[in-house]
C-alpha atoms as a PDB file:
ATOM      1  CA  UNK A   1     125.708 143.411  99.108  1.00  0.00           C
ATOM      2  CA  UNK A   2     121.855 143.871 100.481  1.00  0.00           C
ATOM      3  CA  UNK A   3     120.324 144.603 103.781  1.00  0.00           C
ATOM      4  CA  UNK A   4     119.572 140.903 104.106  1.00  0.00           C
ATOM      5  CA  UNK A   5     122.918 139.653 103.709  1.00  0.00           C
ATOM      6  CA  UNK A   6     124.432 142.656 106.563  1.00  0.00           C
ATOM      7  CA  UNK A   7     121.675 140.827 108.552  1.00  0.00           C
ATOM      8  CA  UNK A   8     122.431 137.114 108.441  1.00  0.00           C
ATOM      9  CA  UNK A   9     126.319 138.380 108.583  1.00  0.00           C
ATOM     10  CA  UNK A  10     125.717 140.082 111.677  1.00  0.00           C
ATOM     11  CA  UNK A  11     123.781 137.308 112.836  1.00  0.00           C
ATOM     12  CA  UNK A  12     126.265 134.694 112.230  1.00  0.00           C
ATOM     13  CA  UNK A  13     129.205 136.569 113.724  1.00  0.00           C
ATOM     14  CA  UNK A  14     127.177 136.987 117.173  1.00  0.00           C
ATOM     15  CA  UNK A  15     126.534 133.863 117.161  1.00  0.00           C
ATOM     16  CA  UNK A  16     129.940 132.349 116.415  1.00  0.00           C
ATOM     17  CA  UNK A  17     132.102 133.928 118.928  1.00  0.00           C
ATOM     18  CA  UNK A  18     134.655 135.549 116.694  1.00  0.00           C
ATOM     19  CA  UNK A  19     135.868 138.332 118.441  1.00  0.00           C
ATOM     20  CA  UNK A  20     136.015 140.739 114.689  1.00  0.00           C
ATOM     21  CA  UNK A  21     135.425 140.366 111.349  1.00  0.00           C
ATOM     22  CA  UNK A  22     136.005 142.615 108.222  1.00  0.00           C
ATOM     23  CA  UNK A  23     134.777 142.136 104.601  1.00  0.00           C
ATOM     24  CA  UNK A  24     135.480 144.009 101.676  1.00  0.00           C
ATOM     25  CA  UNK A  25     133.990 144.000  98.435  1.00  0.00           C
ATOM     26  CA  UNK A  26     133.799 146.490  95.847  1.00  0.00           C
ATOM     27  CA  UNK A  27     133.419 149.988  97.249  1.00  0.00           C
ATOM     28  CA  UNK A  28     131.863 148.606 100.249  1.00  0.00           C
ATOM     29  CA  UNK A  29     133.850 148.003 103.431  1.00  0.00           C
ATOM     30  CA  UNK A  30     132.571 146.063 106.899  1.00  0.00           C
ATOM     31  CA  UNK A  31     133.737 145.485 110.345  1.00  0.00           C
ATOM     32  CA  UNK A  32     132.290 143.793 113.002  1.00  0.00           C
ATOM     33  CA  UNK A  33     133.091 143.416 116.407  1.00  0.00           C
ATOM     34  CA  UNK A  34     131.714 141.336 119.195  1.00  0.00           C
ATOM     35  CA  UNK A  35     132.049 142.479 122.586  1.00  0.00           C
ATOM     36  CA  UNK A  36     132.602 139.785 125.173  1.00  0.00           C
ATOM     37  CA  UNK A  37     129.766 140.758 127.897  1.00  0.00           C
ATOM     38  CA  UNK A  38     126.890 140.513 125.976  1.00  0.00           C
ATOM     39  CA  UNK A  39     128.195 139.392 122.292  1.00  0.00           C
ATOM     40  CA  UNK A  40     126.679 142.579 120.846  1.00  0.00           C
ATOM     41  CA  UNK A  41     128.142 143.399 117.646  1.00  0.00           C
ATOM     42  CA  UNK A  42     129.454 146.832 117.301  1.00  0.00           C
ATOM     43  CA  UNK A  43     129.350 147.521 113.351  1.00  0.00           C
ATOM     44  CA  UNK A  44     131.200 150.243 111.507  1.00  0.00           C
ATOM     45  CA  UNK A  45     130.871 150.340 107.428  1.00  0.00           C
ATOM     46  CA  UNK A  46     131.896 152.579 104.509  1.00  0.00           C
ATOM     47  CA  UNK A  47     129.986 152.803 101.088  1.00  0.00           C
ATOM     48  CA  UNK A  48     130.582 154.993  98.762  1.00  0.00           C
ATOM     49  CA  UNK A  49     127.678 154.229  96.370  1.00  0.00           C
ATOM     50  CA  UNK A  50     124.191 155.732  97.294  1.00  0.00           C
ATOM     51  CA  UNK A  51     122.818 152.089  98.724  1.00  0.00           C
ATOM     52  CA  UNK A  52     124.595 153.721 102.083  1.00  0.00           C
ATOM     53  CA  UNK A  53     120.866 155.161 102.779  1.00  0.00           C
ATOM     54  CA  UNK A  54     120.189 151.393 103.728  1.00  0.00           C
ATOM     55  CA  UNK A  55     122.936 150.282 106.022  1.00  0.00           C
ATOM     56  CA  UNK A  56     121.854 152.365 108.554  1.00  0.00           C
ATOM     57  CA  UNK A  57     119.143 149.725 109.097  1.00  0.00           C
ATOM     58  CA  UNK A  58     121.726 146.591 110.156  1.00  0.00           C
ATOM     59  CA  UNK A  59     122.386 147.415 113.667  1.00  0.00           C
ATOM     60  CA  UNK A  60     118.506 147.946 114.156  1.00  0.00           C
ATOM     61  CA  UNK A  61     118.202 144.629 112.768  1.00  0.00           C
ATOM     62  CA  UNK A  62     121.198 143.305 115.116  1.00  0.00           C
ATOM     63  CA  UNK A  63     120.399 144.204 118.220  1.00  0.00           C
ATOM     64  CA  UNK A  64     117.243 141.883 119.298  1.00  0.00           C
ATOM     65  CA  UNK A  65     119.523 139.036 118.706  1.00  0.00           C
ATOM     66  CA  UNK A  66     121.899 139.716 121.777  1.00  0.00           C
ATOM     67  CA  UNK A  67     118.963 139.984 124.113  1.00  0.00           C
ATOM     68  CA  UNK A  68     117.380 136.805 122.615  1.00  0.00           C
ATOM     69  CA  UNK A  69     120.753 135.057 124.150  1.00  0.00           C
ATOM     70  CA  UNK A  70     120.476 136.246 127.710  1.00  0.00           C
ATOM     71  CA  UNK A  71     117.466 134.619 128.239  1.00  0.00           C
ATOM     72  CA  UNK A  72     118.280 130.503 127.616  1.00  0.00           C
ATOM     73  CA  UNK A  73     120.363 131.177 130.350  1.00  0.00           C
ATOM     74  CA  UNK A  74     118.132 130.678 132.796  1.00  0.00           C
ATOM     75  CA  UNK A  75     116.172 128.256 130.631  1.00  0.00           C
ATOM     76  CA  UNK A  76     118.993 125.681 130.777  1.00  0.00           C
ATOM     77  CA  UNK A  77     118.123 124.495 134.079  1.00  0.00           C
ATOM     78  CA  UNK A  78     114.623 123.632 132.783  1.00  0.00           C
ATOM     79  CA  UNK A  79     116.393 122.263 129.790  1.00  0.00           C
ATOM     80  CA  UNK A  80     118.644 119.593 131.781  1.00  0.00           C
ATOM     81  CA  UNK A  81     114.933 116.990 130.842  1.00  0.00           C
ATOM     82  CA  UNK A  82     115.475 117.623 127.487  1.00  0.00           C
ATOM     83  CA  UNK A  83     117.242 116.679 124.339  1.00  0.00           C
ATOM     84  CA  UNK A  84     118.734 119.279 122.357  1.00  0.00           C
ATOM     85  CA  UNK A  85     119.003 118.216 118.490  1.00  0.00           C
ATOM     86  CA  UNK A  86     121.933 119.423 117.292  1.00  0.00           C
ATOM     87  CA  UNK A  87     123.455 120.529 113.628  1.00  0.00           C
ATOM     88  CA  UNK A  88     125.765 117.895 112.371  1.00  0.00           C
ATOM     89  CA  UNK A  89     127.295 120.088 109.655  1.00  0.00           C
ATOM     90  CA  UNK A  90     128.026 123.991 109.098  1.00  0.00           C
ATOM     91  CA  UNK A  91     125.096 125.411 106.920  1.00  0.00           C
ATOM     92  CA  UNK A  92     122.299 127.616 105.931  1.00  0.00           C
ATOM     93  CA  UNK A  93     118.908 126.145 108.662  1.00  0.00           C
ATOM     94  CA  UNK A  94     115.855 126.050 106.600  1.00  0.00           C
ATOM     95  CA  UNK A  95     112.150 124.995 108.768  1.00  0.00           C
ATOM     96  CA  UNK A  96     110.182 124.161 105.709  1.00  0.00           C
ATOM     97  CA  UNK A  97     111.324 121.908 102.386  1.00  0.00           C
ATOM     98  CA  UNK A  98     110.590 125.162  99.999  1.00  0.00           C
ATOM     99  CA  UNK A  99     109.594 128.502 100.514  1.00  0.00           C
ATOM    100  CA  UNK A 100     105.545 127.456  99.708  1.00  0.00           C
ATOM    101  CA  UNK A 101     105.380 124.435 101.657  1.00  0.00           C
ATOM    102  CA  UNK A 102     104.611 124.576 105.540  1.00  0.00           C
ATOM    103  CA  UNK A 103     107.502 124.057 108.552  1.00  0.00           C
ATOM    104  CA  UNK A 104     108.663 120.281 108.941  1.00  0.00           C
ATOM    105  CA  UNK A 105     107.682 120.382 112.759  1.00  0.00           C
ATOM    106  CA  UNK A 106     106.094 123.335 115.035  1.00  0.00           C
ATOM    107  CA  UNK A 107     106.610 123.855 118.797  1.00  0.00           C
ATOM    108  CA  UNK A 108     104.148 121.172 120.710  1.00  0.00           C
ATOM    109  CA  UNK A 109     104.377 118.713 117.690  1.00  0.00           C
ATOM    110  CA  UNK A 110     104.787 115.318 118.281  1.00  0.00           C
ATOM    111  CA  UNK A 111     107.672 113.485 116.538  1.00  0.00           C
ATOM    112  CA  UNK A 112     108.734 109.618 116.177  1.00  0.00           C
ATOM    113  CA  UNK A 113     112.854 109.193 116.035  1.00  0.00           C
ATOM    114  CA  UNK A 114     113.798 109.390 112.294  1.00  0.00           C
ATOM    115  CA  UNK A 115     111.553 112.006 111.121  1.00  0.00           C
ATOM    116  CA  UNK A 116     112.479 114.922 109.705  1.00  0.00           C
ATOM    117  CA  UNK A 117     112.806 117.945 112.060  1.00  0.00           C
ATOM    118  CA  UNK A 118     114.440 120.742 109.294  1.00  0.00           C
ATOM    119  CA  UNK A 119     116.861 120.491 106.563  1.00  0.00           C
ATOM    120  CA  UNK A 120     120.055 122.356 106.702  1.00  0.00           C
ATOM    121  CA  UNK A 121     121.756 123.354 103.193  1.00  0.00           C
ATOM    122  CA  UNK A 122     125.846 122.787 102.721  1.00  0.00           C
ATOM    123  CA  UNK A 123     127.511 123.343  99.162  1.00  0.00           C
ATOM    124  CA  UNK A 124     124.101 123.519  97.654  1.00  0.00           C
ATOM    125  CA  UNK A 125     122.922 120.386  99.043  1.00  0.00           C
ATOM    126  CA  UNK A 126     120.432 119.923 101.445  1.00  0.00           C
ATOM    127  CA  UNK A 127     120.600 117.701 103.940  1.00  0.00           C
ATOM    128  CA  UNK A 128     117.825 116.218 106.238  1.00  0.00           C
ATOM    129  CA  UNK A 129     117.843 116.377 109.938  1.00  0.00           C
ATOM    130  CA  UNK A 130     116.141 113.903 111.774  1.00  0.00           C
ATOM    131  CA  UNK A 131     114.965 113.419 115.127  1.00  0.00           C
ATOM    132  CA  UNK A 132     117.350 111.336 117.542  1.00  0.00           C
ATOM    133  CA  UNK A 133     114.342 110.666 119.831  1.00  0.00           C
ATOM    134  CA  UNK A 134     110.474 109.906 120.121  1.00  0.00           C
ATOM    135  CA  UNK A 135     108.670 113.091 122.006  1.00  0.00           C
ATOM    136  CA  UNK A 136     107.234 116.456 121.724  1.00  0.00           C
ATOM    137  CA  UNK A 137     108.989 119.581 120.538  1.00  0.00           C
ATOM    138  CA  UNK A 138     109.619 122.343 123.329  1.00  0.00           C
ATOM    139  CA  UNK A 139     111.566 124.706 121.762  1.00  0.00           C
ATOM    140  CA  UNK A 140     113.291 125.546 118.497  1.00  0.00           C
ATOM    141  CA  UNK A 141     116.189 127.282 118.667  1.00  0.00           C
ATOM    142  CA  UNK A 142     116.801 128.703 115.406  1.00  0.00           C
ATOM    143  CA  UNK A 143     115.742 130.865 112.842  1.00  0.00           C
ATOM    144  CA  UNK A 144     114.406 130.112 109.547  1.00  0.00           C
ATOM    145  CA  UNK A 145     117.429 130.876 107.166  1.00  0.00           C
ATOM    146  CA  UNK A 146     119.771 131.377 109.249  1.00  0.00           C
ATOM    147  CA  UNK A 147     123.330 130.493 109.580  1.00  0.00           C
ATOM    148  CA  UNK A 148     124.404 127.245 111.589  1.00  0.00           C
ATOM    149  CA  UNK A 149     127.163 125.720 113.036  1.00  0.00           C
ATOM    150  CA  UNK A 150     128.383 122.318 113.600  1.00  0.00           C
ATOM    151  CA  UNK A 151     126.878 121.155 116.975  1.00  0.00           C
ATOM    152  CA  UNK A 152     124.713 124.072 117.638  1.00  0.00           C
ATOM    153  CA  UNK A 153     121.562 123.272 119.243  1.00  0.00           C
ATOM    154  CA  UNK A 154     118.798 123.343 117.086  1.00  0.00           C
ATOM    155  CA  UNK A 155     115.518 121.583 118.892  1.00  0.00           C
ATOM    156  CA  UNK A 156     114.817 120.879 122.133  1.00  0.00           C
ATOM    157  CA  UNK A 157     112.553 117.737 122.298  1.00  0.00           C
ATOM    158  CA  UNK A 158     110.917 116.659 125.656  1.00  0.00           C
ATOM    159  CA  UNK A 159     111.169 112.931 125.517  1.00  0.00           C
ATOM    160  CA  UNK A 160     108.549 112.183 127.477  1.00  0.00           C
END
């Protein structure tokens, strides 16, 4: 198991809700807990081969994501004009059809109902995610790569 995968597994258990998690495999051994308050993951992990040098690095990586939270907050009462797009399955979120091609849709960009906003990747397919309404994107709520769930807000589009 890499850095990057520690990452987008921290990642997705902040941002799921579970309250603890543990993985094994091999010689390496993870648990992650969530505290309620602030959904910061608290991450203890044993490795007994010498990649231990780089799990040191995970929390790092971790914490800017529970601080990212706080603030919507206070950005959902500027939301309420809004749409918020939303993931229709469980998946991987990707911005951009391949890694060399440029994002489907930045913030500011104009798009017609129907077109495509992101594709999000289930069981090795991916899936197209198009635009419920007509309008301009405000914000987008997810990182590129990361983990989704189903009905977790992905765009917010000002309809106007």
């Amino acid at each position: 198991m890499d850095l990057k995968e520690i990452q987008n597994l921290i990642k997705f258990v902040s941002n799921s809700g579970v309250a603890e998690v543990k993985l094994e495999t091999g010689d390496i051994k993870i648990t992650i807990k969530t505290t309620v308050e602030g959904n910061t993951p608290e991450i203890t992990y044993v490795q007994q081969a010498p990649v231990a040098q780089a799990l040191p690095q995970a929390p790092v990586a971790a914490a800017p994501a529970a601080p990212a939270a706080a603030p919507s907050a206070p950005a959902a009462d500027d939301s309420a004009k809004y749409v918020t797009i939303k993931s229709p399955i469980i998946g991987t979120f990707y911005r951009k059809p391949s890694p060399d091609k440029s994002p489907f849709v930045e913030v500011g960009a104009s798009v017609g109902k129907g077109d495509v906003l992101c594709v999000i990747e289930a069981m090795k397919l991916f899936n197209e995610i198009e635009s419920e309404v007509s309008g301009k994107i405000v914000k987008i709520l997810v990182d590129d790569m990361s983990p989704v769930e189903f009905d977790q807000p992905l765009f917010l589009v000002d309809p106007s």
